[in-house]
N, C-alpha and C. Protein backbone atom coordinates (compact mmCIF):
# COMPACT_ATOMS: atom_id res chain seq x y z
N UNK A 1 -25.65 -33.06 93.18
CA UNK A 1 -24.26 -33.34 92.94
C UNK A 1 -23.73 -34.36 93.96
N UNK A 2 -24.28 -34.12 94.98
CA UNK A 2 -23.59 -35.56 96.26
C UNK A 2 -24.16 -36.72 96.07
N UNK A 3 -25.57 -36.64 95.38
CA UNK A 3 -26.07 -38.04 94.60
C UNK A 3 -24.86 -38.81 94.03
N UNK A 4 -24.66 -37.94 93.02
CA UNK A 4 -23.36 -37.96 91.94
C UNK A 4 -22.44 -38.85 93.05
N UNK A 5 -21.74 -38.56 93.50
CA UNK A 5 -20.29 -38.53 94.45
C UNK A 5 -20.88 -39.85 95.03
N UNK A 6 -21.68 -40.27 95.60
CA UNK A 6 -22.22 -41.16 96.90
C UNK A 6 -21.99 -41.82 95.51
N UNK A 7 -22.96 -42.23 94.84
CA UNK A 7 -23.00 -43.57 93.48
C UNK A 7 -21.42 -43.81 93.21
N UNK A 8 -21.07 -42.62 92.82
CA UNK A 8 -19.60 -43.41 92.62
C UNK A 8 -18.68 -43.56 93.37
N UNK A 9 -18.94 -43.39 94.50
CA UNK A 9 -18.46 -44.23 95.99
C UNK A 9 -18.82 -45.42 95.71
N UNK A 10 -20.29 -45.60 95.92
CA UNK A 10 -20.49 -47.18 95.87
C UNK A 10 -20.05 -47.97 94.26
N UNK A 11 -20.15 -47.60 93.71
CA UNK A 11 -19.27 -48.05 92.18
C UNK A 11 -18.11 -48.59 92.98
N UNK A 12 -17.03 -47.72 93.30
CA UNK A 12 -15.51 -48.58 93.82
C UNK A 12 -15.48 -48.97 94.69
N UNK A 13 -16.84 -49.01 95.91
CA UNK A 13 -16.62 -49.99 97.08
C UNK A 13 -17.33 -51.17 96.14
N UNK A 14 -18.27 -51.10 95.18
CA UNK A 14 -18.46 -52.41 94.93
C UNK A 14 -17.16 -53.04 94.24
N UNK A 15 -16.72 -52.14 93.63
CA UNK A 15 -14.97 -53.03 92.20
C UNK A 15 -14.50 -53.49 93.33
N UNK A 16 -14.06 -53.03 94.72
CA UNK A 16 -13.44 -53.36 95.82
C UNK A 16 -13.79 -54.55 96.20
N UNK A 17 -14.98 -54.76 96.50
CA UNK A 17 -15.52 -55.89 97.19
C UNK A 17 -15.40 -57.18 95.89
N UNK A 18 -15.59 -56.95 94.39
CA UNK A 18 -15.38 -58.01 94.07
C UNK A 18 -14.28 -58.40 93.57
N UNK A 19 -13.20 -57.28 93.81
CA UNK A 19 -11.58 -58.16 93.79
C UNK A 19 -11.41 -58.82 95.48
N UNK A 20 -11.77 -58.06 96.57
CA UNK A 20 -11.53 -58.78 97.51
C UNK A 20 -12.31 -60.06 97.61
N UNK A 21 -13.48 -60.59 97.42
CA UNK A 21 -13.72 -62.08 97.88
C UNK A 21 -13.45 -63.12 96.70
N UNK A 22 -13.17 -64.09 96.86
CA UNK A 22 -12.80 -65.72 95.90
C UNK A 22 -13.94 -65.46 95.27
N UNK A 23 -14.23 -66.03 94.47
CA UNK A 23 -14.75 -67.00 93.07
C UNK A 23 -15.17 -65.67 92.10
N UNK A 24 -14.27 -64.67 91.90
CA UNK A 24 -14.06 -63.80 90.85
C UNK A 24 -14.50 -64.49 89.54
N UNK A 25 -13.65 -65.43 88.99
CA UNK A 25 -14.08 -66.07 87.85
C UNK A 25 -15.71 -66.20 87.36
N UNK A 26 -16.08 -67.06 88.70
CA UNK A 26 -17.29 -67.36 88.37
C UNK A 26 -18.65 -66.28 88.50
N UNK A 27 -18.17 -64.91 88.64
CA UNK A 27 -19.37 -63.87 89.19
C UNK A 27 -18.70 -62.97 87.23
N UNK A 28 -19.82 -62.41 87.12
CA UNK A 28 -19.99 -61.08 86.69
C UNK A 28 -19.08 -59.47 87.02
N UNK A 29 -18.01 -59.18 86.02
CA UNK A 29 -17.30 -58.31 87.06
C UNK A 29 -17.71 -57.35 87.50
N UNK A 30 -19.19 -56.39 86.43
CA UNK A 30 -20.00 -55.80 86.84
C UNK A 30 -20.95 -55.87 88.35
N UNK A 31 -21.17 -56.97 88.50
CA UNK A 31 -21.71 -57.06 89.72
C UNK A 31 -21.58 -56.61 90.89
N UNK A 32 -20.76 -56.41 91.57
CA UNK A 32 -20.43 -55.93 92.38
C UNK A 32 -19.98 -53.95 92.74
N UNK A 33 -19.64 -53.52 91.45
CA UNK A 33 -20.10 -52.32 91.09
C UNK A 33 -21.15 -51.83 90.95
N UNK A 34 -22.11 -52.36 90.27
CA UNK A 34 -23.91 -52.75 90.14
C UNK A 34 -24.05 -52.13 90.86
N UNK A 35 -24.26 -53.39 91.55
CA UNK A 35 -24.80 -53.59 93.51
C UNK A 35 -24.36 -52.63 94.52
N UNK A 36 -22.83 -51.88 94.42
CA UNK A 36 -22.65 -51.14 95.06
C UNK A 36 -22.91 -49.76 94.87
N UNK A 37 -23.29 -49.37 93.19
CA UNK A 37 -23.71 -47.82 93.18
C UNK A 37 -25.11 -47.98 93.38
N UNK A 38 -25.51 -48.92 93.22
CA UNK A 38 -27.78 -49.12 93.43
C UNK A 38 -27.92 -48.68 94.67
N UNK A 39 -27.10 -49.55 95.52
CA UNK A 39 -27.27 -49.60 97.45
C UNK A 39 -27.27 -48.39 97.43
N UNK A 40 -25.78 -47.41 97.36
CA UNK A 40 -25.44 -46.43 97.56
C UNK A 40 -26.66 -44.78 97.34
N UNK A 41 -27.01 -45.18 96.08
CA UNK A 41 -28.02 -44.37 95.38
C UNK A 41 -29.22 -44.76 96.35
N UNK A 42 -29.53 -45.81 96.46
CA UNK A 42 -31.17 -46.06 97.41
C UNK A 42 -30.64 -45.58 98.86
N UNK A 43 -29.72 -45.75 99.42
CA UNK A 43 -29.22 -45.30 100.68
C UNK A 43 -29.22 -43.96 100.63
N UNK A 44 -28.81 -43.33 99.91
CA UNK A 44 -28.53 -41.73 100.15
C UNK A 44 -29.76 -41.39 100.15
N UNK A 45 -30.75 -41.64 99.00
CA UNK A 45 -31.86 -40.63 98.89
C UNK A 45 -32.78 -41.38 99.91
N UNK A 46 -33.07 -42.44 100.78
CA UNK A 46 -33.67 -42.48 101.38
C UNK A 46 -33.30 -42.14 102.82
N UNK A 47 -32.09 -42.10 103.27
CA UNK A 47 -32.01 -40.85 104.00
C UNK A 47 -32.47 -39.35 103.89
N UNK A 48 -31.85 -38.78 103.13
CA UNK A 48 -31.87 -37.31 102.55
C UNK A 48 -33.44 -37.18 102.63
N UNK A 49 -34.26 -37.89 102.49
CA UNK A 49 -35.78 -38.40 102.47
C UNK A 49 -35.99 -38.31 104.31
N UNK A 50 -35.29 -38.87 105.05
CA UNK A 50 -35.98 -38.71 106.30
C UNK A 50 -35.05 -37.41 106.31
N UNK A 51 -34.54 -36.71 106.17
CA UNK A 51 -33.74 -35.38 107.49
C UNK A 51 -32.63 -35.46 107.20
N UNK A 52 -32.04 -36.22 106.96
CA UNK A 52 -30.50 -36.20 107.12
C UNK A 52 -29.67 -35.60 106.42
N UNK A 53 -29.07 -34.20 106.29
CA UNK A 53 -28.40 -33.29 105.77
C UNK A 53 -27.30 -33.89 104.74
N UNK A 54 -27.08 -32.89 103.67
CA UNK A 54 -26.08 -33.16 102.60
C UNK A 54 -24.48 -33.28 103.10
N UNK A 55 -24.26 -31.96 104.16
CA UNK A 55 -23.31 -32.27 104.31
C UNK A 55 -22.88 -32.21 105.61
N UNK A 56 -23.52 -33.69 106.30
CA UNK A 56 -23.64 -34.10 107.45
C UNK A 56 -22.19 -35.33 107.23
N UNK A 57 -21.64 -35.91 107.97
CA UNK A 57 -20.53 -37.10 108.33
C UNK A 57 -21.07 -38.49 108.08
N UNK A 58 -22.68 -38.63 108.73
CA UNK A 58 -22.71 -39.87 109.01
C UNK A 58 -24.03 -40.30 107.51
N UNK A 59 -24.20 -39.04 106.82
CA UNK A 59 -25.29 -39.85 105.97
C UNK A 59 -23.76 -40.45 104.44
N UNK A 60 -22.84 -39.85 104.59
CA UNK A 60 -21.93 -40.67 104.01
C UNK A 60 -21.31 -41.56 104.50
N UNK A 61 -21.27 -41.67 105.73
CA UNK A 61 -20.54 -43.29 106.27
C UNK A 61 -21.81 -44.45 106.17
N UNK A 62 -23.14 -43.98 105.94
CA UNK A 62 -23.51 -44.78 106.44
C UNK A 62 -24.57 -45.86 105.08
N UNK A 63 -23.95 -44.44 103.88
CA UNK A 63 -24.61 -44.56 102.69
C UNK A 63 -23.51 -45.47 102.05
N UNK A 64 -22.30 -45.25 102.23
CA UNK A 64 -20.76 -45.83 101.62
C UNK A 64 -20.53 -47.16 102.10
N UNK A 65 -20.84 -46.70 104.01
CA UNK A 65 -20.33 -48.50 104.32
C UNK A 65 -21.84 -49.29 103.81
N UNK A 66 -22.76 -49.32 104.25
CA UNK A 66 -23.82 -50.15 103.62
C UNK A 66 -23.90 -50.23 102.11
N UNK A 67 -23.59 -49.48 101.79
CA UNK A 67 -23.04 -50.16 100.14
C UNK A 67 -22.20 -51.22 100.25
N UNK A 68 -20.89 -50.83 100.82
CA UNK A 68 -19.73 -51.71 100.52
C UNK A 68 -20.69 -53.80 101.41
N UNK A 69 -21.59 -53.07 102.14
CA UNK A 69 -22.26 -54.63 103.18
C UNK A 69 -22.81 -55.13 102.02
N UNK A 70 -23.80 -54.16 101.39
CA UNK A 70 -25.03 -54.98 100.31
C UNK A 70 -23.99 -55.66 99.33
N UNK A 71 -22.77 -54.93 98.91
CA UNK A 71 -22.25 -55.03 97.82
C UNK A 71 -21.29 -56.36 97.82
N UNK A 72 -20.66 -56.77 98.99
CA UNK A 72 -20.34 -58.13 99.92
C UNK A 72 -21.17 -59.03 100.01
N UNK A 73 -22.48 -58.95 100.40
CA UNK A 73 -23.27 -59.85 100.79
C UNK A 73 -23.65 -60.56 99.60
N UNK A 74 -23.64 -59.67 98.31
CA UNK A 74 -24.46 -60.20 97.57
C UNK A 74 -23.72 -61.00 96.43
N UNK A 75 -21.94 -60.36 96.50
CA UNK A 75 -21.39 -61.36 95.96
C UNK A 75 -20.81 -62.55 96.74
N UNK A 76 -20.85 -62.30 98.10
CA UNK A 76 -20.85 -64.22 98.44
C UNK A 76 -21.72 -64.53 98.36
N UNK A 77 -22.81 -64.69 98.38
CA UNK A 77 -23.91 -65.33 98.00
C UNK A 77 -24.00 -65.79 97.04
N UNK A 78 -23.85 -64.91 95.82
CA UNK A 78 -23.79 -65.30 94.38
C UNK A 78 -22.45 -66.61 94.01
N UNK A 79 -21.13 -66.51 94.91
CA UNK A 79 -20.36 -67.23 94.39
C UNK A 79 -20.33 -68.33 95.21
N UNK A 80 -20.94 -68.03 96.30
CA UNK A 80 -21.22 -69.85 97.03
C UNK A 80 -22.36 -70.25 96.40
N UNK A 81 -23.24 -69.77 95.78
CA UNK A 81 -24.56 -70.60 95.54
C UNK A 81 -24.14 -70.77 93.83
N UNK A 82 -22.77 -70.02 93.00
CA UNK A 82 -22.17 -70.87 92.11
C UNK A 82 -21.84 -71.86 92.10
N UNK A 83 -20.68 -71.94 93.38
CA UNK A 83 -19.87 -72.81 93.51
C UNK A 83 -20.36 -74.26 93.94
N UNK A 84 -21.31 -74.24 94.39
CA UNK A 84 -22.39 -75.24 94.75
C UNK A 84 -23.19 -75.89 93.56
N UNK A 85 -23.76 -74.63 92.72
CA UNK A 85 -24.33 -75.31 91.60
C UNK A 85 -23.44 -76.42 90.55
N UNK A 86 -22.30 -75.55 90.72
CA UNK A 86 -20.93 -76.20 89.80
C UNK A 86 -21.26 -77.72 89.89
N UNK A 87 -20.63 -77.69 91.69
CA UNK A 87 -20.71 -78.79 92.52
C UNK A 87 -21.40 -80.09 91.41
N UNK A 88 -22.97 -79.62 92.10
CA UNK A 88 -24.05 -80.18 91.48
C UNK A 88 -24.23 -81.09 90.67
N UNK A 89 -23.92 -79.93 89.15
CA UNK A 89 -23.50 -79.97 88.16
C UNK A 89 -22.53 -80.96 87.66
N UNK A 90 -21.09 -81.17 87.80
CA UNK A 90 -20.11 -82.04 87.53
C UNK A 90 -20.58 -83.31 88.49
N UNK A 91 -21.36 -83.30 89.46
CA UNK A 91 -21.69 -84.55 89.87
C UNK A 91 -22.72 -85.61 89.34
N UNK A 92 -23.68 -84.47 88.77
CA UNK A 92 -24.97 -85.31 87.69
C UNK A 92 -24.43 -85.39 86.40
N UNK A 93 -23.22 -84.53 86.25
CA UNK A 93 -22.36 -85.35 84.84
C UNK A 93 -21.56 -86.40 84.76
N UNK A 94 -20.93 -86.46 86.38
CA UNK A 94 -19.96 -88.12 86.42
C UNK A 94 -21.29 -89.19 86.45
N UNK A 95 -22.08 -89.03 87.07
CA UNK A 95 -23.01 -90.16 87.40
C UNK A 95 -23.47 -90.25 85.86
N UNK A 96 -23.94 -89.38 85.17
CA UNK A 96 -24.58 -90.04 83.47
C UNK A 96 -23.21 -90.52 83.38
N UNK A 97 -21.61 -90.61 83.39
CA UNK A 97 -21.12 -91.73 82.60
C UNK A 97 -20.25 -90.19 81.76
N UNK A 98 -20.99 -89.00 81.54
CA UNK A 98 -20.00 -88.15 80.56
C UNK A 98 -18.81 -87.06 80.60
């Protein structure tokens, strides 16, 4: 059941993380929910895997905030290495002329 609870922690730290950073438009709105119940889910059980008790303090701070990191990291990444391609993109289209 705290499986349960931890995933959908990271579910709304990921919705969180991708209303908080720029280039919303250009990402997936799923993404960042994704990314944040996966982390969350691989974080918990691989704690719970070394020792670390169910209902201990820090295997939820530490399963929640590293979600909310993976779940950040991976949408700036995704929307600078958009925003770049864009870039790219509209520049090898002015140069053909279209």
């Amino acid at each position: 059941m705290e499986l349960l609870f931890a995933v959908l922690g990271g579910l709304i730290i990921g919705g969180i993380a991708h209303v908080v950073l720029p280039w919303r438009a250009s990402r997936g709105v799923l993404i960042g929910p994704a990314v944040g119940g996966i982390a969350a889910a691989v974080l918990w059980e691989a704690l719970t895997w070394a020792g670390w008790q169910y209902d201990a303090t820090w295997i939820w701070v530490v399963a929640l905030v590293g979600a909310g990191v993976v779940a950040l990291v991976v949408e700036w990444l995704l929307g600078t290495r958009r925003e770049k391609s864009d870039v790219e993109y509209y520049e090898r289209l002015k140069a053909r002329g279209a």
